[in-house]
PDB file of N, CA and C in Angstrom:
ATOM      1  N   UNK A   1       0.847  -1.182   0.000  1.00  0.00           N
ATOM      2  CA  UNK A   1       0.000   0.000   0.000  1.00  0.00           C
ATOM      3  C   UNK A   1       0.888   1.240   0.000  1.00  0.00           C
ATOM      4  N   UNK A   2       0.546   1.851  -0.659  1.00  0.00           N
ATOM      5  CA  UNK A   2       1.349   3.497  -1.096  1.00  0.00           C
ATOM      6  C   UNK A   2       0.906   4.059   0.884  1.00  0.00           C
ATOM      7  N   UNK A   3       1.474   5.570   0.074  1.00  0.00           N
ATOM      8  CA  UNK A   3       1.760   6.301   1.311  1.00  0.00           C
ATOM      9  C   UNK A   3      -0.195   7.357   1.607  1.00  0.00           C
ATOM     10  N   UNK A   4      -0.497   7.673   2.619  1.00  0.00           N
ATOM     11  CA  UNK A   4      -1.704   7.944   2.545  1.00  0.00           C
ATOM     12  C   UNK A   4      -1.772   9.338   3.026  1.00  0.00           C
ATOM     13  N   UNK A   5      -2.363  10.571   2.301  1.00  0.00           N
ATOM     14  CA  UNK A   5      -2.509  11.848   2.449  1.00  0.00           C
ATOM     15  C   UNK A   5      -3.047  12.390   3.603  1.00  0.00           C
ATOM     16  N   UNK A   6      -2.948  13.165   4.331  1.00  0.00           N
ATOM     17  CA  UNK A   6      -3.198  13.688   5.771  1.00  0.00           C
ATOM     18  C   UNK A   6      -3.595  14.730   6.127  1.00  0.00           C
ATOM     19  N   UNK A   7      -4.580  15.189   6.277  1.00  0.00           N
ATOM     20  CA  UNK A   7      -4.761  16.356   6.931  1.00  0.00           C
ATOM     21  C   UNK A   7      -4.463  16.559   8.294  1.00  0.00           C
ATOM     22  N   UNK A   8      -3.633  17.418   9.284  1.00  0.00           N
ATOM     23  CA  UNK A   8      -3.629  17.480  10.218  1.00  0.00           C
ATOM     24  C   UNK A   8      -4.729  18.627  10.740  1.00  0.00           C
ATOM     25  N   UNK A   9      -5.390  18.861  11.915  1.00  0.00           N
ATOM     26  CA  UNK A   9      -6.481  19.343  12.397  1.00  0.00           C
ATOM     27  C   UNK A   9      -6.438  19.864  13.599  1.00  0.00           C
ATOM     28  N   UNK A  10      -6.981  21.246  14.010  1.00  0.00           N
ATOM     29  CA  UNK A  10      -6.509  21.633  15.212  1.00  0.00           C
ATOM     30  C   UNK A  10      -4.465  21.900  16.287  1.00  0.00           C
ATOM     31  N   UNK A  11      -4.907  21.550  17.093  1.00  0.00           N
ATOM     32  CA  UNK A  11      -3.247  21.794  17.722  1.00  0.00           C
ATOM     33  C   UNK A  11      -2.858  23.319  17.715  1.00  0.00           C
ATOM     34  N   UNK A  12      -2.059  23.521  17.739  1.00  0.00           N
ATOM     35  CA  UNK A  12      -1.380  25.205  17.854  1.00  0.00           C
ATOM     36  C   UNK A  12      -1.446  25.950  16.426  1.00  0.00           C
ATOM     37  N   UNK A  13      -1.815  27.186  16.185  1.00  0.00           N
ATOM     38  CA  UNK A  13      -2.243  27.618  15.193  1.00  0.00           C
ATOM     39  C   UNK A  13      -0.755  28.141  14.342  1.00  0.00           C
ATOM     40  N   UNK A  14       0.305  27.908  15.237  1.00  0.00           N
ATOM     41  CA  UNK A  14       1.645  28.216  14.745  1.00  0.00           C
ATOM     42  C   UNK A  14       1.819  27.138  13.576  1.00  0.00           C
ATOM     43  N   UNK A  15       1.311  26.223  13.815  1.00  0.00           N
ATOM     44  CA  UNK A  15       1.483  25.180  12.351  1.00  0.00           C
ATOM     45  C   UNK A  15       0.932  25.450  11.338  1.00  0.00           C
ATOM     46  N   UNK A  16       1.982  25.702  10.184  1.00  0.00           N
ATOM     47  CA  UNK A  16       1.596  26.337   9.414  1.00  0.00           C
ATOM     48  C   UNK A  16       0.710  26.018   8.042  1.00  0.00           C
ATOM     49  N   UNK A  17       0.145  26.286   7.411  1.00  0.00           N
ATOM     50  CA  UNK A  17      -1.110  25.887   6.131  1.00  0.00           C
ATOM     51  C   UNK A  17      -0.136  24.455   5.292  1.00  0.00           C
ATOM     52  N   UNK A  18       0.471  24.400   4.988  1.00  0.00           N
ATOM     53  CA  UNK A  18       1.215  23.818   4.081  1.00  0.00           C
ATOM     54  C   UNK A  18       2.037  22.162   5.125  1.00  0.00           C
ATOM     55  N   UNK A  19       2.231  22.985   6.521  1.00  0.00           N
ATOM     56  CA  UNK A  19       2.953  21.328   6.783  1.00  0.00           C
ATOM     57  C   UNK A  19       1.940  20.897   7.353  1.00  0.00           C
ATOM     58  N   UNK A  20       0.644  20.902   7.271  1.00  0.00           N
ATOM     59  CA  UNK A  20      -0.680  20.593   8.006  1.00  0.00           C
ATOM     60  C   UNK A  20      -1.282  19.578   7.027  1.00  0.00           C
ATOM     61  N   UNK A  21      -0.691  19.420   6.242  1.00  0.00           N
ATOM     62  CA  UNK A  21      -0.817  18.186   4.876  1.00  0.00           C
ATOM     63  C   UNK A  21       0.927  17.437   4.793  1.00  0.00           C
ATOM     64  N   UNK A  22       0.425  16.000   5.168  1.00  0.00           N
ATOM     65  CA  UNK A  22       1.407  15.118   5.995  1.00  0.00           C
ATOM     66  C   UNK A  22       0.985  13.669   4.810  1.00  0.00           C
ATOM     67  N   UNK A  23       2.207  13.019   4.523  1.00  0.00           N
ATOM     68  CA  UNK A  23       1.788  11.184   4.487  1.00  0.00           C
ATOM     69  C   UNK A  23       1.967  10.718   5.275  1.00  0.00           C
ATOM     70  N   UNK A  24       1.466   9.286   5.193  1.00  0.00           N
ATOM     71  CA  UNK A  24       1.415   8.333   6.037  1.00  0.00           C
ATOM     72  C   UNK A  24       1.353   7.094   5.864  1.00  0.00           C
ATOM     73  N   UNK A  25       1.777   6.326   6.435  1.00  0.00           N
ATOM     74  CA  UNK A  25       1.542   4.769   5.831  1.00  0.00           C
ATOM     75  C   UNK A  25       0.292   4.328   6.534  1.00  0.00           C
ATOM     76  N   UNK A  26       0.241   4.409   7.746  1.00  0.00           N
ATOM     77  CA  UNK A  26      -1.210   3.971   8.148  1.00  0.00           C
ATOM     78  C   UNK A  26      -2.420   5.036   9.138  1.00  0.00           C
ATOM     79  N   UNK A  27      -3.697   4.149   9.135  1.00  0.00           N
ATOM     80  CA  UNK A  27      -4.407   5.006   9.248  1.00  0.00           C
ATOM     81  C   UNK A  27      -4.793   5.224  10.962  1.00  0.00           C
ATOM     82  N   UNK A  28      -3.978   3.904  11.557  1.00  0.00           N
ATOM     83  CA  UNK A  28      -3.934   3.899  12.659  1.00  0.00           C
ATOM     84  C   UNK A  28      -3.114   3.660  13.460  1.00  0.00           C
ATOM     85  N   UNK A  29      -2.178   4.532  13.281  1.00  0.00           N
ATOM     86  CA  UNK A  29      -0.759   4.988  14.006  1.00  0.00           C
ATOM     87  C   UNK A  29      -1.112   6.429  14.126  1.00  0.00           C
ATOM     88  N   UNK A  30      -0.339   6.982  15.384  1.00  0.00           N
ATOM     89  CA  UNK A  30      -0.667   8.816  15.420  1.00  0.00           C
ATOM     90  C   UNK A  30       0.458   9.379  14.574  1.00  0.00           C
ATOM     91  N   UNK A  31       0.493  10.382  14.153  1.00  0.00           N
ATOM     92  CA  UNK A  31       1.095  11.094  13.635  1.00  0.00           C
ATOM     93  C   UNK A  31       1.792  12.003  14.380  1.00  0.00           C
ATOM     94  N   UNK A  32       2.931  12.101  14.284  1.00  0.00           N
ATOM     95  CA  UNK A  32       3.990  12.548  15.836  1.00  0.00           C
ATOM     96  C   UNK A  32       4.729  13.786  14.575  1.00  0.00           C
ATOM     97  N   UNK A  33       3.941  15.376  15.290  1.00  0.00           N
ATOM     98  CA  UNK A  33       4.594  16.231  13.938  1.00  0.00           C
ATOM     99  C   UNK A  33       5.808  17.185  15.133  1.00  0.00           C
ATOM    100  N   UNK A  34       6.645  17.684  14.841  1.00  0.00           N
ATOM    101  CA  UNK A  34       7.882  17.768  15.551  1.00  0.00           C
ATOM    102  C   UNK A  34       7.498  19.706  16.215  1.00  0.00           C
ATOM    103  N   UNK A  35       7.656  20.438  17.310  1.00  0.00           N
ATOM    104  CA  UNK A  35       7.356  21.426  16.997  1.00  0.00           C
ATOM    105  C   UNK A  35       7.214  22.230  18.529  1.00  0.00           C
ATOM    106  N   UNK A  36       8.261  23.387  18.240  1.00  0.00           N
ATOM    107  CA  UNK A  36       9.002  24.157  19.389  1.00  0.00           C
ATOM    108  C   UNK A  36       8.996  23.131  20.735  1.00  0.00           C
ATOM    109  N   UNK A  37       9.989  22.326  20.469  1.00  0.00           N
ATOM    110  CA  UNK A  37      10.656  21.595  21.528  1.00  0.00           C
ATOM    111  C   UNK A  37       9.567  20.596  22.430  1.00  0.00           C
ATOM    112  N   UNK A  38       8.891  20.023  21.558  1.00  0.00           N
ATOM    113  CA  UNK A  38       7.655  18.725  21.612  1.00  0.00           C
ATOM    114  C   UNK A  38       7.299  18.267  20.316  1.00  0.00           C
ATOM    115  N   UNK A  39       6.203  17.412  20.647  1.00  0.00           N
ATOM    116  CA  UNK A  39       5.775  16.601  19.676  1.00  0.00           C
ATOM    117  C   UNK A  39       3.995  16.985  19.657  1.00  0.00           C
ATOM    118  N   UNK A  40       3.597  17.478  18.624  1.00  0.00           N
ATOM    119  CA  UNK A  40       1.640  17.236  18.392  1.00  0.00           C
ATOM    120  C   UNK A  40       1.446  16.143  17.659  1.00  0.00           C
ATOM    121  N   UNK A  41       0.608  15.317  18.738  1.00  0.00           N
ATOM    122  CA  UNK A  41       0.240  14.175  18.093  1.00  0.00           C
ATOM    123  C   UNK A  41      -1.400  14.389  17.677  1.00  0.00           C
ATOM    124  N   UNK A  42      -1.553  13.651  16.582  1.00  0.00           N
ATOM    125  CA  UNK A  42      -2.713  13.526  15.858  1.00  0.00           C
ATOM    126  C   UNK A  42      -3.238  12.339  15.276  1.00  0.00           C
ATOM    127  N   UNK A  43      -4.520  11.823  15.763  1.00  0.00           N
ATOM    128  CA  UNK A  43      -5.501  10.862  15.479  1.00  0.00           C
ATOM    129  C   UNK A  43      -6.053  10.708  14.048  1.00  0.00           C
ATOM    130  N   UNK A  44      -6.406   9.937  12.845  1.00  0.00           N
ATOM    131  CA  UNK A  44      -7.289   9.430  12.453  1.00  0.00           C
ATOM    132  C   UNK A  44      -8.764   8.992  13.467  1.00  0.00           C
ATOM    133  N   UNK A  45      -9.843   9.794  12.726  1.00  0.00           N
ATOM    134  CA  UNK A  45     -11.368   9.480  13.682  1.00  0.00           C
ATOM    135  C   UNK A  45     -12.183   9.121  13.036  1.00  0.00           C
ATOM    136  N   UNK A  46     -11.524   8.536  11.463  1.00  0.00           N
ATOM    137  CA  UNK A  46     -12.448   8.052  10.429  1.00  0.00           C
ATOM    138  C   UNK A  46     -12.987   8.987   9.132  1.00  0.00           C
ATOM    139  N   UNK A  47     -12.822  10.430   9.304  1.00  0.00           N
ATOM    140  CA  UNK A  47     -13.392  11.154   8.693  1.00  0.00           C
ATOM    141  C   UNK A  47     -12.351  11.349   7.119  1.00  0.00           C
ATOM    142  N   UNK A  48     -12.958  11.599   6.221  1.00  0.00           N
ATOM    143  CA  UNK A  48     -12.092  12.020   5.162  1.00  0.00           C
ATOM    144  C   UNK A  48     -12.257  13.325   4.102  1.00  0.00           C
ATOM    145  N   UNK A  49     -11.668  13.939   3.131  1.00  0.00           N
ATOM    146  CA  UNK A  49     -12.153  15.089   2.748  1.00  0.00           C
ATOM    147  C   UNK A  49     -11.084  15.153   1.419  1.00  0.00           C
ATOM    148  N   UNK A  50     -11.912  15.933   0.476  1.00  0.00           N
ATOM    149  CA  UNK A  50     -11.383  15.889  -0.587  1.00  0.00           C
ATOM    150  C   UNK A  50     -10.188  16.933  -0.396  1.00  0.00           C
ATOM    151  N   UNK A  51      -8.989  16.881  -1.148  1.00  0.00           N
ATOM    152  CA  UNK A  51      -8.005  18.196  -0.598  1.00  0.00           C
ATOM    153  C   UNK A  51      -7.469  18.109  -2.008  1.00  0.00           C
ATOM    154  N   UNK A  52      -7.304  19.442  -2.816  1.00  0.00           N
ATOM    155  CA  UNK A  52      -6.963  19.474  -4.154  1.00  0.00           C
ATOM    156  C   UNK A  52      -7.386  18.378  -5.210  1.00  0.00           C
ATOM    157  N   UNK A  53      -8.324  17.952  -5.015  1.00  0.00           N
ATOM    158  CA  UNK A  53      -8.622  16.807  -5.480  1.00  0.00           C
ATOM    159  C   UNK A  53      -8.632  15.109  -5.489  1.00  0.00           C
ATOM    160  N   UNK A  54      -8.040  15.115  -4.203  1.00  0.00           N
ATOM    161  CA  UNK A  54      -7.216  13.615  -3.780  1.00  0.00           C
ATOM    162  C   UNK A  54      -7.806  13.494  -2.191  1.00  0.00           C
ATOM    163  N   UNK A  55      -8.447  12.377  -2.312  1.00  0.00           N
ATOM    164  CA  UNK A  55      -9.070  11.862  -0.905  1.00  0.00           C
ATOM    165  C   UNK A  55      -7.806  12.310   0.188  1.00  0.00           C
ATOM    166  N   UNK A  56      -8.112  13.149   1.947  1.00  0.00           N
ATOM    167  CA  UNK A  56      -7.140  12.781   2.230  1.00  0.00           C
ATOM    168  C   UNK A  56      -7.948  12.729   3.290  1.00  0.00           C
ATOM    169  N   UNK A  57      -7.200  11.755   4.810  1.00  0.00           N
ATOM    170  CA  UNK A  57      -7.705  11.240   5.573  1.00  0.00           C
ATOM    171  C   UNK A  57      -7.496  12.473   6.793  1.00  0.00           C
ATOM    172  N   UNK A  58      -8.347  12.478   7.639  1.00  0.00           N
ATOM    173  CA  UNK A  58      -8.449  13.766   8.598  1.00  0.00           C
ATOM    174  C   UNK A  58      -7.834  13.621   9.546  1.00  0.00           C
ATOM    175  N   UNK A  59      -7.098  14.102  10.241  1.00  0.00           N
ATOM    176  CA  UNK A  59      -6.184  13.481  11.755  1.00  0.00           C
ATOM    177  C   UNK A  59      -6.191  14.616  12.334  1.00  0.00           C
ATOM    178  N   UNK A  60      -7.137  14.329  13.526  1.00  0.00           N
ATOM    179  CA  UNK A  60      -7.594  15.370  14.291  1.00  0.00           C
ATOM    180  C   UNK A  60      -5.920  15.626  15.580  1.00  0.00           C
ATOM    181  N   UNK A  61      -6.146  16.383  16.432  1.00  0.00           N
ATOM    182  CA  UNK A  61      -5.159  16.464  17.040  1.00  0.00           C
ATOM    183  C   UNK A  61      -5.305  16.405  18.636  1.00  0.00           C
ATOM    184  N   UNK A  62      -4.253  15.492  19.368  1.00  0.00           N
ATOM    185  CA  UNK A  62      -4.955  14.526  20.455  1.00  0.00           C
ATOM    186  C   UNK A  62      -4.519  15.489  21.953  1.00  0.00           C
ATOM    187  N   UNK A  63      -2.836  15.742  21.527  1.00  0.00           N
ATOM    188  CA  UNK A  63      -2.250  15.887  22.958  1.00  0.00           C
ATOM    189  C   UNK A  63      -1.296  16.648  22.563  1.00  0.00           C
ATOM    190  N   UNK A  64      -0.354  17.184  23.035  1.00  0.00           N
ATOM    191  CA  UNK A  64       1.133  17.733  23.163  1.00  0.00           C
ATOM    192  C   UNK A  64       1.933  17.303  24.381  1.00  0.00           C
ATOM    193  N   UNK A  65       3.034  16.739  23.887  1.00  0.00           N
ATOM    194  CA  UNK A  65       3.887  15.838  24.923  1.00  0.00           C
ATOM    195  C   UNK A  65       5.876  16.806  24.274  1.00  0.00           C
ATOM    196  N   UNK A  66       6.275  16.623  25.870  1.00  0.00           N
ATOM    197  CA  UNK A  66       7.728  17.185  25.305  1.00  0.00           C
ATOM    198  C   UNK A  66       8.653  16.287  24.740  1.00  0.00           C
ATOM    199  N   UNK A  67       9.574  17.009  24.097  1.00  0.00           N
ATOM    200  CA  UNK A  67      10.649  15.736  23.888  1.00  0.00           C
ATOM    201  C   UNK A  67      11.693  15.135  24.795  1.00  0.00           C
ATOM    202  N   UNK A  68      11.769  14.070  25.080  1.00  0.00           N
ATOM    203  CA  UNK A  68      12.439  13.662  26.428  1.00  0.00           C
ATOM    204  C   UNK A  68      14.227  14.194  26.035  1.00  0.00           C
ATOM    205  N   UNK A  69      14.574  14.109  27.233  1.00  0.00           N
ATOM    206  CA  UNK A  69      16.095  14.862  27.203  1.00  0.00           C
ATOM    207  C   UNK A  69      17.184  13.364  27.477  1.00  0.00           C
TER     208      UNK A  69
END
């Protein structure tokens, strides 16, 4: 299976338009996006949406955790 298109959703509004569209290999693993010295993780909740024309899957956003030292 190819790589699968992502919307990321919610989280800190510092993330910007462009890295808020992510691949992925699966639909149920979180998505761990890197960002001012932590990690925003983000869910698949089933939902999907057309984005430039190409199904992409919605990954809402769960928690913010730091990066361990």
């Amino acid at each position: 299976m190819g790589k699968i298109k992502a919307l990321l959703v919610g989280g800190p509004q510092a993330i910007r338009d462009e890295d808020r569209i992510q691949l992925t290999d699966s639909l149920t693993e979180a998505i761990k996006y890197s960002s001012y010295g932590g990690y925003e993780h983000f869910r698949h909740a089933g939902e999907f949406v057309s984005l430039n024309g190409d199904q992409a899957a919605v990954f809402e956003w769960t928690a913010r955790t730091a990066i361990a030292e």
